[in-house]
N, C-alpha and C. Protein backbone atom coordinates (compact mmCIF):
# COMPACT_ATOMS: atom_id res chain seq x y z
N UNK A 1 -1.26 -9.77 8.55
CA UNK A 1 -1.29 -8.70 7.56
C UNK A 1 -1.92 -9.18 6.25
N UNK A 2 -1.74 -10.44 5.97
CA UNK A 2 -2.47 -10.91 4.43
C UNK A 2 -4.04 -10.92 4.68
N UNK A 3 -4.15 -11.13 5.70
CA UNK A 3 -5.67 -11.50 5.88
C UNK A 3 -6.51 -10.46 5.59
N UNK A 4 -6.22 -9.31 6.27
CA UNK A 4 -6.11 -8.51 6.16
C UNK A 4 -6.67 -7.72 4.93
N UNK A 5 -5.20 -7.93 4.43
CA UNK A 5 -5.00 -7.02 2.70
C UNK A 5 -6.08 -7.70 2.19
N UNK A 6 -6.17 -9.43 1.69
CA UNK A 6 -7.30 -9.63 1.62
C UNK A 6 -8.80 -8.91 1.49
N UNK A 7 -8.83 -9.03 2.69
CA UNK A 7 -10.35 -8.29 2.89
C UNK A 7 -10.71 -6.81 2.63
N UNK A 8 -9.04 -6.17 2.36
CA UNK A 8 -9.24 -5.16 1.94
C UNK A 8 -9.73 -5.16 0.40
N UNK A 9 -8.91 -6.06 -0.53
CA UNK A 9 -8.90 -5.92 -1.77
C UNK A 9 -10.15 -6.68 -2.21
N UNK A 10 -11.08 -7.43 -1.19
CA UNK A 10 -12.78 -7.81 -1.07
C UNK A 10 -13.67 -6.95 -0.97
N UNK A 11 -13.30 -6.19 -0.09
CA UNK A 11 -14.53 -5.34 0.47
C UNK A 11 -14.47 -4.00 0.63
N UNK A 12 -12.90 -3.73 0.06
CA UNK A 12 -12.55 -2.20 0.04
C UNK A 12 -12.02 -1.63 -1.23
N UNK A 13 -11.22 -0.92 -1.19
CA UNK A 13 -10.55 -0.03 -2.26
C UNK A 13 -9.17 0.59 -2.54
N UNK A 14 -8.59 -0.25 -3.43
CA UNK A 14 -6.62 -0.39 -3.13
C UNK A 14 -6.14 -0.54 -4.99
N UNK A 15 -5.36 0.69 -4.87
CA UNK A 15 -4.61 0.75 -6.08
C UNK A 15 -3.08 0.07 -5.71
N UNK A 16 -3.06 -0.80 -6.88
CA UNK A 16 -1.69 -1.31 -7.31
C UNK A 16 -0.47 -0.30 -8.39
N UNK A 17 0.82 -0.16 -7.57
CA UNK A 17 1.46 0.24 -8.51
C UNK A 17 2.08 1.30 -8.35
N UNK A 18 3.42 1.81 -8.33
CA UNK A 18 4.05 3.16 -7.86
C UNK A 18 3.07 4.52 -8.44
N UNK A 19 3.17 4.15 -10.53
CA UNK A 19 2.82 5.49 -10.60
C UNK A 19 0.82 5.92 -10.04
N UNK A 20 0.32 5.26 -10.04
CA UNK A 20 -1.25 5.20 -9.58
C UNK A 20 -1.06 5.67 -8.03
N UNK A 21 -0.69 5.13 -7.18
CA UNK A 21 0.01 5.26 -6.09
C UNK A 21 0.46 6.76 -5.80
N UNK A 22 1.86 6.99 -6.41
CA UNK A 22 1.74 8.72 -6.49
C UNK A 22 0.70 9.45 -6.87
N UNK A 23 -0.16 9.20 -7.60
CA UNK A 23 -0.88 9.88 -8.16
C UNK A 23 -2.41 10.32 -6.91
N UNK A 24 -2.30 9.35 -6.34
CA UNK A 24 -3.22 8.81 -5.23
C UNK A 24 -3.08 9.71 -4.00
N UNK A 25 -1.61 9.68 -4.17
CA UNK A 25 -0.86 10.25 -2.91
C UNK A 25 -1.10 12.13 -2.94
N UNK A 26 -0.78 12.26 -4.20
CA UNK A 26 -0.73 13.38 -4.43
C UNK A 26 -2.32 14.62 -4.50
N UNK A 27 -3.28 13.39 -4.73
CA UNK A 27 -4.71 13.68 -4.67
C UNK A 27 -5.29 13.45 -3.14
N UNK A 28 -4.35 13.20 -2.25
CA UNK A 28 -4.62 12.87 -0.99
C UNK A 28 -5.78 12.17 -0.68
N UNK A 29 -6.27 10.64 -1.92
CA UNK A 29 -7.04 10.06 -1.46
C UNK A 29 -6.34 8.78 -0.62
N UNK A 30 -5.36 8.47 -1.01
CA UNK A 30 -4.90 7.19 -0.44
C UNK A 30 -4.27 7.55 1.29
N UNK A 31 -5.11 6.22 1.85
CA UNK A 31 -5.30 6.56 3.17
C UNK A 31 -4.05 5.47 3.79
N UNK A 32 -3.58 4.80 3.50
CA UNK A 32 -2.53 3.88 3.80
C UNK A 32 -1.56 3.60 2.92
N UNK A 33 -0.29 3.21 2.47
CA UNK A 33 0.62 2.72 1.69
C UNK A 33 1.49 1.57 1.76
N UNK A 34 1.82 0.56 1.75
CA UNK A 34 2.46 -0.59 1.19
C UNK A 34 3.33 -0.63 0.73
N UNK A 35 4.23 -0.50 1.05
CA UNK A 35 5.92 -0.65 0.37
C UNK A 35 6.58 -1.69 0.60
N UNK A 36 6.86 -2.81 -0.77
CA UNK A 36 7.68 -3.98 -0.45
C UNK A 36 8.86 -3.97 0.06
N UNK A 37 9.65 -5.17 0.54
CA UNK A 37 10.78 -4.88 0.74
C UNK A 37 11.67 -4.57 -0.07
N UNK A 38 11.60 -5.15 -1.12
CA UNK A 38 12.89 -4.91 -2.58
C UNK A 38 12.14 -3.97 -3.42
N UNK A 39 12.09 -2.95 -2.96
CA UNK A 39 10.92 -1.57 -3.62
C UNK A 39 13.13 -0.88 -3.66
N UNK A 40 12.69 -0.39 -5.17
CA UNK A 40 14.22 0.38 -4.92
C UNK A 40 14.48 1.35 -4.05
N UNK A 41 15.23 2.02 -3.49
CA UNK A 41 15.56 2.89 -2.32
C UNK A 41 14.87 4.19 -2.90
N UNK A 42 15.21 4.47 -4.15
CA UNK A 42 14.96 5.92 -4.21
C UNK A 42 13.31 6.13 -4.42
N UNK A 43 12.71 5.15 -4.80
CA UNK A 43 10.96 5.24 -5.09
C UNK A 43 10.66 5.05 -3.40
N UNK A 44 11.11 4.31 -2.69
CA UNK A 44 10.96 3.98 -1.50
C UNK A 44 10.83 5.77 -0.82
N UNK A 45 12.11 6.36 -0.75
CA UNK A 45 12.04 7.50 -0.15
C UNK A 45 11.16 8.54 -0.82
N UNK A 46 10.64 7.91 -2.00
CA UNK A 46 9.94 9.36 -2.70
C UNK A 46 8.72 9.40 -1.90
N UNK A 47 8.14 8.32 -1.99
CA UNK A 47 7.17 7.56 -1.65
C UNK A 47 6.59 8.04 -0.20
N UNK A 48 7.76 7.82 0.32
CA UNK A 48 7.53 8.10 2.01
C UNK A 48 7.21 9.51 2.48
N UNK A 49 8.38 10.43 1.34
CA UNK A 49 8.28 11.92 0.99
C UNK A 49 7.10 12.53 1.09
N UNK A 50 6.68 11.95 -0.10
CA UNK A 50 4.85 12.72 -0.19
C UNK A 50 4.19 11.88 1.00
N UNK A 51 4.40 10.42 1.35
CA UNK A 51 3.51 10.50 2.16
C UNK A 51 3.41 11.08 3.41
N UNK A 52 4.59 11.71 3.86
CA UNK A 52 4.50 12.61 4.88
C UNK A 52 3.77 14.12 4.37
N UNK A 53 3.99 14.41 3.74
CA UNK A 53 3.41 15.39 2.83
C UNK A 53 1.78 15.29 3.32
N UNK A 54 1.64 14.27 2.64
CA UNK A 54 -0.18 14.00 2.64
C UNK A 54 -0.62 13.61 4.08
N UNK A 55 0.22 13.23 4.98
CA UNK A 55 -0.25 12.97 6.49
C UNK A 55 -0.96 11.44 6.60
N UNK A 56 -0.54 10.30 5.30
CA UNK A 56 -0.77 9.30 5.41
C UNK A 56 0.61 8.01 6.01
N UNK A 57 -0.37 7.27 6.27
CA UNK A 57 0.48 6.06 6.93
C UNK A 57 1.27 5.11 5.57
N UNK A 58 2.32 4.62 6.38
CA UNK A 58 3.30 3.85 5.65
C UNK A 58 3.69 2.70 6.16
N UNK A 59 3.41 1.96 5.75
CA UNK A 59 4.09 -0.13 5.92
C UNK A 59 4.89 -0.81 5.11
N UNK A 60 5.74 -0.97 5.96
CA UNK A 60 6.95 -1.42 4.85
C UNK A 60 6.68 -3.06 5.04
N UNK A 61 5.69 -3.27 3.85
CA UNK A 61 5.39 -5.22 3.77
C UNK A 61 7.25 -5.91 4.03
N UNK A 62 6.50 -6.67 4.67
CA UNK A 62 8.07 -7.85 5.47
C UNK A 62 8.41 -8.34 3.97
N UNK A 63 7.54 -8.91 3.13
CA UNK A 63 7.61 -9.49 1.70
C UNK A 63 8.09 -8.76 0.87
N UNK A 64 8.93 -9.70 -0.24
CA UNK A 64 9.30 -8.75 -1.46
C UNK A 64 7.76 -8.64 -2.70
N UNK A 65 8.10 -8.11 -3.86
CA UNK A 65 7.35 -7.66 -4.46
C UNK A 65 5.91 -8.74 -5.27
N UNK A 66 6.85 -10.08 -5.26
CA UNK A 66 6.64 -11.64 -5.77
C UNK A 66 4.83 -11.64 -4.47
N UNK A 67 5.24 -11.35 -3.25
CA UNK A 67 4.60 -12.27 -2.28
C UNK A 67 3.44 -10.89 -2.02
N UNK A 68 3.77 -9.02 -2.34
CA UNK A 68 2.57 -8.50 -1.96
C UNK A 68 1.43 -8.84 -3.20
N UNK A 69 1.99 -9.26 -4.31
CA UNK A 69 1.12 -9.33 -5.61
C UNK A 69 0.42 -10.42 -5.15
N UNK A 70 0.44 -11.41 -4.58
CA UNK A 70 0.01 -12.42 -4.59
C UNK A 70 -0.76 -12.47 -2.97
N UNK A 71 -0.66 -11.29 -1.90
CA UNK A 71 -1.14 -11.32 -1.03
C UNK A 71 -2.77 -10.74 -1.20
N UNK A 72 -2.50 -9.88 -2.43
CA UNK A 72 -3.67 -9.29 -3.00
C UNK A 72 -3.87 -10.08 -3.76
N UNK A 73 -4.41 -11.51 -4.18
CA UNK A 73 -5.27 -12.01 -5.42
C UNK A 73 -4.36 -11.89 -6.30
N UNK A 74 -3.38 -11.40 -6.91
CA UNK A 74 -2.89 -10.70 -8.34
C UNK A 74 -1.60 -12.18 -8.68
N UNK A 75 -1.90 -12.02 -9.87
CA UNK A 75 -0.83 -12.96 -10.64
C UNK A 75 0.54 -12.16 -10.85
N UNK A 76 0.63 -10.89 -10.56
CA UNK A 76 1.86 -10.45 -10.78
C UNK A 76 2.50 -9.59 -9.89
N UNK A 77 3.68 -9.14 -9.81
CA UNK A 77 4.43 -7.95 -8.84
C UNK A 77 3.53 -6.83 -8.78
N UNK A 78 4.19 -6.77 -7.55
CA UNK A 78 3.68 -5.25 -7.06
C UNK A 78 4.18 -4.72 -6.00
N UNK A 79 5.44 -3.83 -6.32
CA UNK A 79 6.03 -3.04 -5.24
C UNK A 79 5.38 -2.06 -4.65
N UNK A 80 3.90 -1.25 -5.18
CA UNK A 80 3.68 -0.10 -3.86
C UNK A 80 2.31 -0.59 -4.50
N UNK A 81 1.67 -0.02 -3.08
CA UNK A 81 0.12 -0.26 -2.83
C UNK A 81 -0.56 0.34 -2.18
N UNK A 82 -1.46 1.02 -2.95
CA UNK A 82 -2.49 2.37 -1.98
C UNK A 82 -3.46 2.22 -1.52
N UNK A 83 -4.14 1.90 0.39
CA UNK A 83 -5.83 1.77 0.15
C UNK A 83 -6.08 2.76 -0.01
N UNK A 84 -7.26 3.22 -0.51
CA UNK A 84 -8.12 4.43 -0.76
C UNK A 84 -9.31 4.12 0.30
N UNK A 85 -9.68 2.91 0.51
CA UNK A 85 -10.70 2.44 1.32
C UNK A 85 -10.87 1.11 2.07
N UNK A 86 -10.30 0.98 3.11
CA UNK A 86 -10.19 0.04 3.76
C UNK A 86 -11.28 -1.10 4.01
N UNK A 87 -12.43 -0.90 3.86
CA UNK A 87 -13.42 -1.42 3.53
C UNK A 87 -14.50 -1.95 5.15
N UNK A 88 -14.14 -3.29 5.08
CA UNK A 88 -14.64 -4.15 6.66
C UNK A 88 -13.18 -4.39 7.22
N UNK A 89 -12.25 -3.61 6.78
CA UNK A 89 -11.19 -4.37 7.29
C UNK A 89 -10.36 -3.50 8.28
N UNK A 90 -9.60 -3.76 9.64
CA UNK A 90 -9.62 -3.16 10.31
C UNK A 90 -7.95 -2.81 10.17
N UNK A 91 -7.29 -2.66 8.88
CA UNK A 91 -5.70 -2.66 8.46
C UNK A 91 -5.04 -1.57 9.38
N UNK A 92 -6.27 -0.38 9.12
CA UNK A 92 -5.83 1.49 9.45
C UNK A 92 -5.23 1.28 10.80
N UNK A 93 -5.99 0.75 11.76
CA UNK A 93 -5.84 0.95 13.37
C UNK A 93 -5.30 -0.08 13.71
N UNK A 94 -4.79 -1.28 12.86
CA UNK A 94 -3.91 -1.99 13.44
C UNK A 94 -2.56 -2.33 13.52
N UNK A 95 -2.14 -1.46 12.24
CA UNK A 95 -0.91 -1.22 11.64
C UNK A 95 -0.42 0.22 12.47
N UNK A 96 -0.66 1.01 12.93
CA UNK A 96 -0.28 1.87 13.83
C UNK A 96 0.67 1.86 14.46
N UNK A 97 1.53 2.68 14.47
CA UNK A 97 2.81 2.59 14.79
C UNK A 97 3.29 3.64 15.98
């Protein structure tokens, strides 16, 4: 899955961050979602809410918030994460559930 995110956040297109994220969600560009494990319960279910709403996919990262920031390049937390564009990377069809 890091490798992955990686190449997403190389060669594709991924917002960091609950409220960007909703906002994403709600514009029905974000095509995948990222939810850490220690994401609080109630953003967790909002989250999931609209994304059933929008008819997008949901991954609940095995990692807490410390390890998705840092799976993406980033020096800091990050409990939710939107691709908008997956790029060369094949995340969409492999994460399928």
């Amino acid at each position: 899955m890091n490798s992955r995110l990686k190449l997403v956040m190389k060669s594709g297109k991924a917002i960091l961050g609950y409220k960007a994220s909703l906002k994403a969600l709600r514009r029905s560009k974000a095509k995948m979602i990222l939810i850490a494990s220690n994401c609080p319960h109630l953003r967790k279910s909002e989250i999931e809410y609209l994304a059933m709403l929008a008819k997008t996919q949901v991954h609940h990262y095995a990692g807490d918030n410390t390890a998705l920031g840092t799976a993406c390049g980033k020096f800091f937390n990050c409990s939710v994460l939107s691709i908008v564009d997956p790029g060369d990377s094949d995340i969409l069809t492999s994460t399928k559930e």
